[in-house]
PDB file of N, CA and C in Angstrom:
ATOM      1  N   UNK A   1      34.843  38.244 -58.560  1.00  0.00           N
ATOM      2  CA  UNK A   1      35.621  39.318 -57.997  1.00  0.00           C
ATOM      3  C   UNK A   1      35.001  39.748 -56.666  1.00  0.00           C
ATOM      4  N   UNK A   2      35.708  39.650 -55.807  1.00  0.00           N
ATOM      5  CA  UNK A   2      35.328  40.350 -54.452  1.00  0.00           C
ATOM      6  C   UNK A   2      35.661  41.895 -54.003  1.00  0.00           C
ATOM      7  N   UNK A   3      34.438  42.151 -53.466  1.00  0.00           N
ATOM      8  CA  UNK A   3      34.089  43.793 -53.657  1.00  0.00           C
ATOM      9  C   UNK A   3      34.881  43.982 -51.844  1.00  0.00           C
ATOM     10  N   UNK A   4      35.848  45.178 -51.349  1.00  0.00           N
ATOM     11  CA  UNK A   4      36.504  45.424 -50.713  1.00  0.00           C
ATOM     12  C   UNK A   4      35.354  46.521 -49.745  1.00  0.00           C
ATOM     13  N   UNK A   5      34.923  46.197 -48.663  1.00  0.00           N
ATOM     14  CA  UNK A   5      34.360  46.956 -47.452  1.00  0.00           C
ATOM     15  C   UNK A   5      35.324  48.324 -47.281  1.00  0.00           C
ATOM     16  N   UNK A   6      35.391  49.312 -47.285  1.00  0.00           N
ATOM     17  CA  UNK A   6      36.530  50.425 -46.878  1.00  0.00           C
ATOM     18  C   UNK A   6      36.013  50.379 -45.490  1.00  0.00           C
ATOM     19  N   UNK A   7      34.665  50.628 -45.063  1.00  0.00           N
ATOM     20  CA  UNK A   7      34.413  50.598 -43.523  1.00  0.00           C
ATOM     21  C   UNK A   7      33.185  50.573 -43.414  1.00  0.00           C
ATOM     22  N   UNK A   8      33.530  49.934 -42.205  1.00  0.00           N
ATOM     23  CA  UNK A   8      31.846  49.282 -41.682  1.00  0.00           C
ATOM     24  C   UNK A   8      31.494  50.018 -40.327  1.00  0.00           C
ATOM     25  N   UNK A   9      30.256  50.265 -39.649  1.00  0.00           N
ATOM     26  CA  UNK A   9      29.790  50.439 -38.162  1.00  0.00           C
ATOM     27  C   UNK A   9      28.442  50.502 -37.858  1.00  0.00           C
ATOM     28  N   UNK A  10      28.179  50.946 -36.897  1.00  0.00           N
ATOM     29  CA  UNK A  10      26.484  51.100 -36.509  1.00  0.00           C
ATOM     30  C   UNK A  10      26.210  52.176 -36.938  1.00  0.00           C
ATOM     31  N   UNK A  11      25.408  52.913 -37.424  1.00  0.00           N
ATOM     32  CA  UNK A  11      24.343  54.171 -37.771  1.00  0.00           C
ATOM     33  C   UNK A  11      23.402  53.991 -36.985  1.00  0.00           C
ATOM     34  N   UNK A  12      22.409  55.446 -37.143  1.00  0.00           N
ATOM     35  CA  UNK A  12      21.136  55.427 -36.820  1.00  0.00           C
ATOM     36  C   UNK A  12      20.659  56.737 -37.709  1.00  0.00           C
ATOM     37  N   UNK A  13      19.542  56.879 -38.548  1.00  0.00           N
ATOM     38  CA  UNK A  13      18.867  57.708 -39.426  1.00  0.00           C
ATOM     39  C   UNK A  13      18.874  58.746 -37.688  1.00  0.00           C
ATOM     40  N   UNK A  14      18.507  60.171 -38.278  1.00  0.00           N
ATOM     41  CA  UNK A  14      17.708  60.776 -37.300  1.00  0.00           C
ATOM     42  C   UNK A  14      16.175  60.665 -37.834  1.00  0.00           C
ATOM     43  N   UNK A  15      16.048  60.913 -36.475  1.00  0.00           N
ATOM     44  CA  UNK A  15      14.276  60.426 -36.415  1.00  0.00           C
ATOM     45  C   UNK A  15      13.419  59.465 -36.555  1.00  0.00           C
ATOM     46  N   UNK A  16      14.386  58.302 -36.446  1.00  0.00           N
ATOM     47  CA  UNK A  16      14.188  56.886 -37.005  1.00  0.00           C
ATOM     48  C   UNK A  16      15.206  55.642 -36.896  1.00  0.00           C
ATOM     49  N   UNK A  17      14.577  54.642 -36.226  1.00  0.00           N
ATOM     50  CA  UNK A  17      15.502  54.124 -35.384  1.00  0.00           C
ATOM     51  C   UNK A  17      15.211  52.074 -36.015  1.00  0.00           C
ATOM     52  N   UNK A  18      16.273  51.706 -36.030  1.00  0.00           N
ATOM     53  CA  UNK A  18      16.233  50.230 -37.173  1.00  0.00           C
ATOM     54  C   UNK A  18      16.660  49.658 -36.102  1.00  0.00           C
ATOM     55  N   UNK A  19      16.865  48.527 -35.653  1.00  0.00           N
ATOM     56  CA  UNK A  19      17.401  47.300 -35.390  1.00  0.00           C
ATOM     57  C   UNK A  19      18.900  46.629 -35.937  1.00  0.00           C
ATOM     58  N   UNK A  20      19.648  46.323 -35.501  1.00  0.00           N
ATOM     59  CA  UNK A  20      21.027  46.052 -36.132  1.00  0.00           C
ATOM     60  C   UNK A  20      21.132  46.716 -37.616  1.00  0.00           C
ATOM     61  N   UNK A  21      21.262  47.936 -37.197  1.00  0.00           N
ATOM     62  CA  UNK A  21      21.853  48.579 -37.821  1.00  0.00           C
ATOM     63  C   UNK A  21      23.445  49.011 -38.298  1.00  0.00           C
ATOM     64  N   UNK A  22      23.335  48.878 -39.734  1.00  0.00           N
ATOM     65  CA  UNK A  22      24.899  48.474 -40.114  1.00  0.00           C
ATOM     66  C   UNK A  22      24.962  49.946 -41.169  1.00  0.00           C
ATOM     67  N   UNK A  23      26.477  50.662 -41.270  1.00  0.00           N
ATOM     68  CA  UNK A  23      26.331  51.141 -42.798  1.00  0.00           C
ATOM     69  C   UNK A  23      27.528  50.658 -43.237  1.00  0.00           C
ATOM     70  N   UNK A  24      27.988  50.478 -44.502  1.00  0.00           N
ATOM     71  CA  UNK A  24      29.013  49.991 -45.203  1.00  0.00           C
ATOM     72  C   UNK A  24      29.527  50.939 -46.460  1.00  0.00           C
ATOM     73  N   UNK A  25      30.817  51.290 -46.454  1.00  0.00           N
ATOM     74  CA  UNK A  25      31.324  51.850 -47.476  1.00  0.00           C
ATOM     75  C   UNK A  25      32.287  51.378 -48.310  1.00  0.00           C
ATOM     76  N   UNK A  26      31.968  51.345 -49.416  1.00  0.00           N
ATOM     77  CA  UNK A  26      32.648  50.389 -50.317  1.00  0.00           C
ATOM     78  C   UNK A  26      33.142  51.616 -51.118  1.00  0.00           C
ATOM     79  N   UNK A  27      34.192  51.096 -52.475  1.00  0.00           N
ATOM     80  CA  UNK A  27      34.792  52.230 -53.293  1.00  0.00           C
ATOM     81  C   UNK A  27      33.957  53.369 -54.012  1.00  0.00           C
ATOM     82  N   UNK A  28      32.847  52.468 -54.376  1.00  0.00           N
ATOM     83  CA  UNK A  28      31.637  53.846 -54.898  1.00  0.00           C
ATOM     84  C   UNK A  28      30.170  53.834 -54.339  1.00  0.00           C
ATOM     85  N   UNK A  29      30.028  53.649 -53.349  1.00  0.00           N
ATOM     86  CA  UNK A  29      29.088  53.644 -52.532  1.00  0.00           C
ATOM     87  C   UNK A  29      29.064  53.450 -51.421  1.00  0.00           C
ATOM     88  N   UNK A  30      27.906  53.842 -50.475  1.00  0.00           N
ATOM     89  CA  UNK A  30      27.424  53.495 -49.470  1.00  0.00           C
ATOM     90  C   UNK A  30      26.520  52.466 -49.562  1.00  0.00           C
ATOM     91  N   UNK A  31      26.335  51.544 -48.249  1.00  0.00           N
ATOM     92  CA  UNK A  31      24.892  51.117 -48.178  1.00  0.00           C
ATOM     93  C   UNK A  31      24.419  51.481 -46.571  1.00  0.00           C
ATOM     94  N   UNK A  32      23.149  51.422 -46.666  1.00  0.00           N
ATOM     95  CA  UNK A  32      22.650  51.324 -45.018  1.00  0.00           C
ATOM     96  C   UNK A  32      21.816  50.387 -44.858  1.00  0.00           C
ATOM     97  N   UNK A  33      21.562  49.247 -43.326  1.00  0.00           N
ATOM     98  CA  UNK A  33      20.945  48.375 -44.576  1.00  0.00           C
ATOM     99  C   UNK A  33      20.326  48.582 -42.372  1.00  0.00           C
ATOM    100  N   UNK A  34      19.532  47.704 -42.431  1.00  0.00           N
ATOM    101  CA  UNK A  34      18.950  47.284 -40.547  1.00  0.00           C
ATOM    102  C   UNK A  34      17.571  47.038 -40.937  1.00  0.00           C
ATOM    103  N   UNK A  35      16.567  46.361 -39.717  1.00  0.00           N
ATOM    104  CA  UNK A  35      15.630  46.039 -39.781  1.00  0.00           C
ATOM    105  C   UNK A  35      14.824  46.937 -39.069  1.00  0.00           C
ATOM    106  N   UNK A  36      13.375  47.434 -40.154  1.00  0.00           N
ATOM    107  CA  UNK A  36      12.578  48.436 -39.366  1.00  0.00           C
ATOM    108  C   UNK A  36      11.613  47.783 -38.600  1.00  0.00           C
ATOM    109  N   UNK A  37      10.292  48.234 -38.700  1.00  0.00           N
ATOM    110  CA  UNK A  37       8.893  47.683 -38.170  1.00  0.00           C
ATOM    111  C   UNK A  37       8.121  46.859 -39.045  1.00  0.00           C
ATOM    112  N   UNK A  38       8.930  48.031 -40.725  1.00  0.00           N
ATOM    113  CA  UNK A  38       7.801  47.134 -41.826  1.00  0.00           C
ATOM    114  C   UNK A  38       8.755  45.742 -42.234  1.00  0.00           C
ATOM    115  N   UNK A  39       9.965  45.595 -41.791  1.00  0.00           N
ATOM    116  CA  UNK A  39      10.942  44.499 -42.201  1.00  0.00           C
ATOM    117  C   UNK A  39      12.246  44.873 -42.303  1.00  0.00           C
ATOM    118  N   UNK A  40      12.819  44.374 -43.435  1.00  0.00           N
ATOM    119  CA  UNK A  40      14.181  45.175 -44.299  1.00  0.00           C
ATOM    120  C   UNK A  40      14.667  46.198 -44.445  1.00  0.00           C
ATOM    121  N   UNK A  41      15.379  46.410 -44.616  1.00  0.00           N
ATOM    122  CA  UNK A  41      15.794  47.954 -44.902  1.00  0.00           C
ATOM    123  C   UNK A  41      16.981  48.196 -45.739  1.00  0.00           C
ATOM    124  N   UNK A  42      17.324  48.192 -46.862  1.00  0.00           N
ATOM    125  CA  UNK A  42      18.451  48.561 -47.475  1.00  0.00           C
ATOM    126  C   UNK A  42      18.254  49.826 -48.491  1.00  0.00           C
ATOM    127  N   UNK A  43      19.531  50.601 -48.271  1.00  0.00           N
ATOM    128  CA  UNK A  43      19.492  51.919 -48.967  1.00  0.00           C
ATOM    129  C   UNK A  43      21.052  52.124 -49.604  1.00  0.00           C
ATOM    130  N   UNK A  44      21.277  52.099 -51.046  1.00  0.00           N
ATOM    131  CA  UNK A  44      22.034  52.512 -51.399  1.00  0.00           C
ATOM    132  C   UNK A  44      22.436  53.795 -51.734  1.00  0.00           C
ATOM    133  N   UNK A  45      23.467  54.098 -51.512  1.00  0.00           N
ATOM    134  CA  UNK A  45      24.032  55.796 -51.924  1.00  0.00           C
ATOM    135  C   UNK A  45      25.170  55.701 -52.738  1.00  0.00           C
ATOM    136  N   UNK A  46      24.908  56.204 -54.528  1.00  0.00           N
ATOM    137  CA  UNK A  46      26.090  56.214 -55.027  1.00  0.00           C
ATOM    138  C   UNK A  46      27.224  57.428 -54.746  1.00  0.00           C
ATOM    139  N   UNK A  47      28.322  57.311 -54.147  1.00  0.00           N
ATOM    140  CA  UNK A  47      28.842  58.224 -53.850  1.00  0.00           C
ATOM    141  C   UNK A  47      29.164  59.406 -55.108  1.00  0.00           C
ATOM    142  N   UNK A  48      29.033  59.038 -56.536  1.00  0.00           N
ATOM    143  CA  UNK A  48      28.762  59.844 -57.684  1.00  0.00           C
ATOM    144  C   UNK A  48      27.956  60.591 -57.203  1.00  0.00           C
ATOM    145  N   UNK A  49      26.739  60.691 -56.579  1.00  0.00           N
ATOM    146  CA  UNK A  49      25.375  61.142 -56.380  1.00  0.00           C
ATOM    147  C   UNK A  49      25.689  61.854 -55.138  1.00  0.00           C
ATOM    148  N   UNK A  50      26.650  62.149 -54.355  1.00  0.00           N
ATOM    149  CA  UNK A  50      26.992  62.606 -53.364  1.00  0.00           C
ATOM    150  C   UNK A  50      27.678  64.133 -53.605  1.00  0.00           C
ATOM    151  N   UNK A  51      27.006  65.228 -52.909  1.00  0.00           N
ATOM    152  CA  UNK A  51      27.086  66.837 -53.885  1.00  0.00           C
ATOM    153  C   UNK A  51      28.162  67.131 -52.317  1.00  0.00           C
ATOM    154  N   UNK A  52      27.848  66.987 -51.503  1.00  0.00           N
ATOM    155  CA  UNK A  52      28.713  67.311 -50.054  1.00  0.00           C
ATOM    156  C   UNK A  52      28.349  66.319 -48.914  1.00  0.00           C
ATOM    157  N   UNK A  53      29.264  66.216 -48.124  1.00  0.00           N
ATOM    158  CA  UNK A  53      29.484  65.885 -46.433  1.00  0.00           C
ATOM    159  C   UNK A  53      29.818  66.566 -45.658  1.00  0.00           C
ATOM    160  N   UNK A  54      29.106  66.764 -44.507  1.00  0.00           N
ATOM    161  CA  UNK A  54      29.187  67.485 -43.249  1.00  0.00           C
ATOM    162  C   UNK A  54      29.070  66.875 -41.794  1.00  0.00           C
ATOM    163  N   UNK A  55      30.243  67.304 -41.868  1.00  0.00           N
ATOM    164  CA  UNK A  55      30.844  66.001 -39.902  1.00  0.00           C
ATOM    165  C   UNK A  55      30.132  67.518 -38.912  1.00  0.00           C
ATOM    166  N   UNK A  56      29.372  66.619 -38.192  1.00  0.00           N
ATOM    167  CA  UNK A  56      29.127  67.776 -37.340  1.00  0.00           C
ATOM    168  C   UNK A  56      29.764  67.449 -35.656  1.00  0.00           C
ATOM    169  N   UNK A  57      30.733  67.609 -35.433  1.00  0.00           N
ATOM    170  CA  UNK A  57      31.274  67.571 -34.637  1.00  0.00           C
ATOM    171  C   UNK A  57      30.749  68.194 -33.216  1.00  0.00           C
ATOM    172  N   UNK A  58      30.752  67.229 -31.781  1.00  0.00           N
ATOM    173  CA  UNK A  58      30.244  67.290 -30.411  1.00  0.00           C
ATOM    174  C   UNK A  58      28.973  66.907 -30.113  1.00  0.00           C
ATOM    175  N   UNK A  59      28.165  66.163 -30.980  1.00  0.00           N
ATOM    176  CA  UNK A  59      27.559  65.310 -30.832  1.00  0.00           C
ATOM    177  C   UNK A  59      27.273  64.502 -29.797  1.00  0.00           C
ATOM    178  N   UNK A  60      26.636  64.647 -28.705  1.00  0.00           N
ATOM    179  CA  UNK A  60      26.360  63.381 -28.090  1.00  0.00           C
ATOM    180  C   UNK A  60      25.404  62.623 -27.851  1.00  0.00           C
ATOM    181  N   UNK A  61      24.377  63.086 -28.209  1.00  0.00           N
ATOM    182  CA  UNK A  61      22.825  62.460 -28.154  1.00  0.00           C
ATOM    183  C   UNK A  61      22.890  61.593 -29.588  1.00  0.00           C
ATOM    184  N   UNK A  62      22.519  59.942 -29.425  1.00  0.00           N
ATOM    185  CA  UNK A  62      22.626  59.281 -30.807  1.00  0.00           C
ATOM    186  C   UNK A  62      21.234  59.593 -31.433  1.00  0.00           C
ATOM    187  N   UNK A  63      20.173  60.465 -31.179  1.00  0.00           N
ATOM    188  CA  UNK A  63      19.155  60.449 -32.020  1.00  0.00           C
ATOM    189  C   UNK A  63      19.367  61.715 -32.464  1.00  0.00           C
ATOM    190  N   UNK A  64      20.558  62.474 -32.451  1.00  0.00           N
ATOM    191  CA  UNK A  64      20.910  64.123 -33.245  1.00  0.00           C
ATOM    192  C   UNK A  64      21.992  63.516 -34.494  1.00  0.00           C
ATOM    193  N   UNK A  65      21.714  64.093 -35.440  1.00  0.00           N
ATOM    194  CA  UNK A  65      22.825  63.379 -36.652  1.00  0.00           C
ATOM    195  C   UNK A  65      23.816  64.127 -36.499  1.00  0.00           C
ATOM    196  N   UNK A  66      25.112  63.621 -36.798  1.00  0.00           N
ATOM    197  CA  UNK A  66      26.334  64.028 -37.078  1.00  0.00           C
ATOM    198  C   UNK A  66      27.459  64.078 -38.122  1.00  0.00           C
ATOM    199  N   UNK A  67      25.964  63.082 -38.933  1.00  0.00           N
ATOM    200  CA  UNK A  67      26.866  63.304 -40.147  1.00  0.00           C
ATOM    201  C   UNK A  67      26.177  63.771 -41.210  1.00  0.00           C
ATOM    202  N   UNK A  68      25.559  64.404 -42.071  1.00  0.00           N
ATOM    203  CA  UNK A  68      24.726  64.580 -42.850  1.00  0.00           C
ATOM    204  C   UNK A  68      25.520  64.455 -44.839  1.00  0.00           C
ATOM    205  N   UNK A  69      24.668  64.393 -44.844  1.00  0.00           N
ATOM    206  CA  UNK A  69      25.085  63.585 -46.667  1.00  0.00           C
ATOM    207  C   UNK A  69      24.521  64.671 -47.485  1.00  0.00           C
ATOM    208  N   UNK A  70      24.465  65.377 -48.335  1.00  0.00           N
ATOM    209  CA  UNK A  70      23.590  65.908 -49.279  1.00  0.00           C
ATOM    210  C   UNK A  70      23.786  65.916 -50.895  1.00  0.00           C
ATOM    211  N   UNK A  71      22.580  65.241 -51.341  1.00  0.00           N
ATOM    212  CA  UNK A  71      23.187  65.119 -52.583  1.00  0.00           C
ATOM    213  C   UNK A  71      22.693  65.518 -53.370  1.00  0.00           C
ATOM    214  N   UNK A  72      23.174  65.734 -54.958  1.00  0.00           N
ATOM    215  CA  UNK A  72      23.241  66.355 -56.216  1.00  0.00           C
ATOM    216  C   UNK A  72      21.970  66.711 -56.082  1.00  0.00           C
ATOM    217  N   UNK A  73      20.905  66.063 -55.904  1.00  0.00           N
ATOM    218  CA  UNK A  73      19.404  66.413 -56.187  1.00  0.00           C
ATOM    219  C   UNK A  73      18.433  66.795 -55.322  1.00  0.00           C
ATOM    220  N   UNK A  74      19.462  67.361 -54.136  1.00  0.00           N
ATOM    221  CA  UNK A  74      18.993  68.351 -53.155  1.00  0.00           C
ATOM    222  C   UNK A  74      18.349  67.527 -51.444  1.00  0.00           C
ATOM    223  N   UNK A  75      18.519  66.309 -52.298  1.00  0.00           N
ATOM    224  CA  UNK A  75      17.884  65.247 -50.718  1.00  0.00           C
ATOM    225  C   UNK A  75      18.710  64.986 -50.007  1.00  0.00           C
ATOM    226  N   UNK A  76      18.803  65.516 -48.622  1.00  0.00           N
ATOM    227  CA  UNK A  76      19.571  65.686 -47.102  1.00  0.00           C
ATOM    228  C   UNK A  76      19.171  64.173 -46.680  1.00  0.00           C
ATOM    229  N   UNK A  77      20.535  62.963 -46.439  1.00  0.00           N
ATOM    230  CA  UNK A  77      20.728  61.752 -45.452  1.00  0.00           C
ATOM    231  C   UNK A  77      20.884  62.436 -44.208  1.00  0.00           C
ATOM    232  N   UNK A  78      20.402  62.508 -43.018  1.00  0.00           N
ATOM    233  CA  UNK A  78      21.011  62.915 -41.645  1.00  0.00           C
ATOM    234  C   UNK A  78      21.223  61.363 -40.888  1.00  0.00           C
ATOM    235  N   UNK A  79      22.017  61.198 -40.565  1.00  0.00           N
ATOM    236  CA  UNK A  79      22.152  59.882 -39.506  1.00  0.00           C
ATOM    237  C   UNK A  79      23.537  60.615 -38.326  1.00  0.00           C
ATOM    238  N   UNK A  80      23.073  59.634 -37.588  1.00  0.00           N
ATOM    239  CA  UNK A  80      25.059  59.383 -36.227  1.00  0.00           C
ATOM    240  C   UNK A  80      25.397  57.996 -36.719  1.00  0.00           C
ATOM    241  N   UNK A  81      26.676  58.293 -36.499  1.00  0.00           N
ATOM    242  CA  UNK A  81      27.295  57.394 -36.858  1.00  0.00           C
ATOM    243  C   UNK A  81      28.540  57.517 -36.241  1.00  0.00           C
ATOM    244  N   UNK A  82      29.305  56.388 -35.389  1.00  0.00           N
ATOM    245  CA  UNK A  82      30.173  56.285 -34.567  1.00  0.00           C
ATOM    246  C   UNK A  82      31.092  56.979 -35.641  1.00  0.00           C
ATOM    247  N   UNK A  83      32.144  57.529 -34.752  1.00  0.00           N
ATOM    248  CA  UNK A  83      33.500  57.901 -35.493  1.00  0.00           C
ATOM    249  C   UNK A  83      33.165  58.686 -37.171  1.00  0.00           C
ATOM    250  N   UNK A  84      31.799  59.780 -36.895  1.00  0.00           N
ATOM    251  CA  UNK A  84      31.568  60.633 -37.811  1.00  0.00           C
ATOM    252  C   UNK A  84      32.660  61.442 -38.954  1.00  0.00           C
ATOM    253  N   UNK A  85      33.891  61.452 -37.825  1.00  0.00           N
ATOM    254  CA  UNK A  85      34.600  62.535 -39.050  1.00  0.00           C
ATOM    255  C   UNK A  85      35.465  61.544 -39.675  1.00  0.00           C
ATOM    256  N   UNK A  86      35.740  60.444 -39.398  1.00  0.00           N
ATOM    257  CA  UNK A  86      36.289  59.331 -40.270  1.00  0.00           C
ATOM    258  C   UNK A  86      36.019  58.769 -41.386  1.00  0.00           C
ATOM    259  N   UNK A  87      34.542  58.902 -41.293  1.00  0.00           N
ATOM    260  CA  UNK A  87      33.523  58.162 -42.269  1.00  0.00           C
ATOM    261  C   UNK A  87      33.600  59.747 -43.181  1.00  0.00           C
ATOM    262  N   UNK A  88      33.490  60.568 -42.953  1.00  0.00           N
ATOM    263  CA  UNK A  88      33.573  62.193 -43.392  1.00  0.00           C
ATOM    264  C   UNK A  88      34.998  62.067 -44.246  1.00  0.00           C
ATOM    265  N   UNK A  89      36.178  62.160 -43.692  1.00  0.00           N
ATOM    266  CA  UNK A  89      37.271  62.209 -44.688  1.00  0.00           C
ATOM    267  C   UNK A  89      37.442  60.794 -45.562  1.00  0.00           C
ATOM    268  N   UNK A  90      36.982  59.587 -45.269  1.00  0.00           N
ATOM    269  CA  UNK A  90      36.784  58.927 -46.111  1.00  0.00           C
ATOM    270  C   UNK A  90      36.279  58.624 -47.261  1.00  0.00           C
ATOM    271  N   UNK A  91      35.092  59.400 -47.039  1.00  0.00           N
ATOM    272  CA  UNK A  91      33.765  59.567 -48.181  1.00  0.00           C
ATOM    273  C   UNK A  91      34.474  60.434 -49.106  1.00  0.00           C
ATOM    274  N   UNK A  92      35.418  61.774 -48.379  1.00  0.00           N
ATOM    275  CA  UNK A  92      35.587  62.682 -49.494  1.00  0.00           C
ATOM    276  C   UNK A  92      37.194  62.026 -50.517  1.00  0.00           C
ATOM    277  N   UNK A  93      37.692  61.367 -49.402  1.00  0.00           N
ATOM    278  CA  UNK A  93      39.100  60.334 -50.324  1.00  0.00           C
ATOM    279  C   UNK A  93      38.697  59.991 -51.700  1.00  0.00           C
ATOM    280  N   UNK A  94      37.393  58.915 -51.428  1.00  0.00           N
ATOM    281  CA  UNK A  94      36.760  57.896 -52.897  1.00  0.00           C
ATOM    282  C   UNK A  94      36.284  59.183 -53.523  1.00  0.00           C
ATOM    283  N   UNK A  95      35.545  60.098 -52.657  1.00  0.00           N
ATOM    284  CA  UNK A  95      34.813  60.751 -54.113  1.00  0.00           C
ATOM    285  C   UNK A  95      35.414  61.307 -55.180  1.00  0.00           C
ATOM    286  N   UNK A  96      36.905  62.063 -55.071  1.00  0.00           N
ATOM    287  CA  UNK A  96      37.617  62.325 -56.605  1.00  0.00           C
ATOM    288  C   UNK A  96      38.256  61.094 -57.394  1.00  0.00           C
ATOM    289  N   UNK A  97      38.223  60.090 -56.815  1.00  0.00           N
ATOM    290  CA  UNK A  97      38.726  58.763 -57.754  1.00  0.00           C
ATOM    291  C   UNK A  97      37.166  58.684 -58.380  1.00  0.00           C
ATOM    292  N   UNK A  98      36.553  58.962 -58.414  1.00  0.00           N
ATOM    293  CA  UNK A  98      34.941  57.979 -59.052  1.00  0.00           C
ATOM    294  C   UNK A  98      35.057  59.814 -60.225  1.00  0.00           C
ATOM    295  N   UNK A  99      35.192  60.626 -60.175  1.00  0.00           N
ATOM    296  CA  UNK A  99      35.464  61.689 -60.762  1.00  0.00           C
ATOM    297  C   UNK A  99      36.413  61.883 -62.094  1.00  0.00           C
ATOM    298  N   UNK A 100      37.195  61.074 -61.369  1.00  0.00           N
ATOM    299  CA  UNK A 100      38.580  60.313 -62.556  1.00  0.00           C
ATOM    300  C   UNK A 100      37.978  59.774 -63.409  1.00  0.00           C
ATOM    301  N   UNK A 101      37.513  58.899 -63.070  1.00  0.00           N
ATOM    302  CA  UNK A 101      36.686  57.884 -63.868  1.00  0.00           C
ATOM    303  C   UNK A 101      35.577  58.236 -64.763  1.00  0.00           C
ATOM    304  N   UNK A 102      34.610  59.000 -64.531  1.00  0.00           N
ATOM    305  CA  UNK A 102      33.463  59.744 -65.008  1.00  0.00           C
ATOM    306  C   UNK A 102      33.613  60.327 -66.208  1.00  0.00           C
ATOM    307  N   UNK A 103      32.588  60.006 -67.274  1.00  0.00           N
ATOM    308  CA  UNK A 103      33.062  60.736 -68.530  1.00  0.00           C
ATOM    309  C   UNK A 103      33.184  62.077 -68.649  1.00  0.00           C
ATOM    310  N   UNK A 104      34.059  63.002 -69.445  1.00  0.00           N
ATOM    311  CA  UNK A 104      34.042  64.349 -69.637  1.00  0.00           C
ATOM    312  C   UNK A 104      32.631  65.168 -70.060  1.00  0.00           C
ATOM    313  N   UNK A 105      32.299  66.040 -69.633  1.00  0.00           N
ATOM    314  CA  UNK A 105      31.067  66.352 -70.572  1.00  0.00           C
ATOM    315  C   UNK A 105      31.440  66.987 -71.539  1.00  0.00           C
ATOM    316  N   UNK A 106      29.851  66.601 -72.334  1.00  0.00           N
ATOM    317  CA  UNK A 106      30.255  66.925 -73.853  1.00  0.00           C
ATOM    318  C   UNK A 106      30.188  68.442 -74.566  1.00  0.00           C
ATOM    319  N   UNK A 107      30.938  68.639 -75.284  1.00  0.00           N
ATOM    320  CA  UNK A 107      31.280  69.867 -75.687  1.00  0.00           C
ATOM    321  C   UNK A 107      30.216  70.157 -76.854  1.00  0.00           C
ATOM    322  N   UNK A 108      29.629  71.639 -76.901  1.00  0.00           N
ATOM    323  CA  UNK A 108      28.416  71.449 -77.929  1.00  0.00           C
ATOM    324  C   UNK A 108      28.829  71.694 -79.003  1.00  0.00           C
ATOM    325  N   UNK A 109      28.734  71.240 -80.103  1.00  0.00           N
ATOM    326  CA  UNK A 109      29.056  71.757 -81.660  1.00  0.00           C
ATOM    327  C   UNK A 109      29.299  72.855 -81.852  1.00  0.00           C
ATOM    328  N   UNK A 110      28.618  74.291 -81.461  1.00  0.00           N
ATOM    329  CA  UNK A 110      28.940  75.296 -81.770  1.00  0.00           C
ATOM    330  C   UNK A 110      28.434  76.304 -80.522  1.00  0.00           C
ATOM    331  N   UNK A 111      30.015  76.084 -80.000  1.00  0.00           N
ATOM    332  CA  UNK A 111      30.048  77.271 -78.764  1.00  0.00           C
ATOM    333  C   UNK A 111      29.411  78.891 -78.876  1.00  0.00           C
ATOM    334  N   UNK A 112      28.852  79.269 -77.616  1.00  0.00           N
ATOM    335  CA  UNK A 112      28.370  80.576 -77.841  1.00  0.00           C
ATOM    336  C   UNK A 112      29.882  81.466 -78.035  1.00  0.00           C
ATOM    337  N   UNK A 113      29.838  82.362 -78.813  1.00  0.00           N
ATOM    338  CA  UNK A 113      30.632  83.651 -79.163  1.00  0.00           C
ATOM    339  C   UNK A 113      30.587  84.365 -77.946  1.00  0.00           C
TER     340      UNK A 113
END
């Protein structure tokens, strides 16, 4: 089965700068993947694991982020990324389909009164 790209482009972390740098968004994830100093670089983000997105719009310096990620467990992604608010309403499209999907939580045996 072949897994469907939703969108691809260049990134750059803030404060930190890779070599062909790519990020890719697929139906339930991100990846970021480029080459640092120490080598490789790949980073997955399950978009489950994704608590908010924030397009920060007027951006023009590529080492200021514009898009920032923050997720469930309190750890802030900052990167730029061409065409920020695209990648922004996109991210938030997939995230209630993966929600659909997600089991209900469970109800406890004996509710408080």
């Amino acid at each position: 089965m072949r897994e469907i790209t939703v969108m691809t482009g260049p990134f750059r972390y803030e404060g930190r700068r890779l070599a062909r740098a790519r990020a890719r968004l697929f139906e339930d994830r991100l990846v970021f993947s480029g080459m640092g100093w120490r080598g490789p670089h790949r980073r997955l983000v399950s978009l489950a694991d994704v608590a908010s997105v924030e397009w920060i719009d007027g951006v023009r310096d590529r080492r200021t982020a514009n898009l920032v990620l923050t997720l469930h467990d309190g750890e802030t992604i900052r990167v730029w990324i061409r065409s920020a608010g695209l990648w922004k309403f996109k991210i938030e499209e997939l995230m209630p389909k993966l929600k659909r999907h997600a089991t209900p939580p469970k109800k406890a045996l004996y509710p408080a009164a």
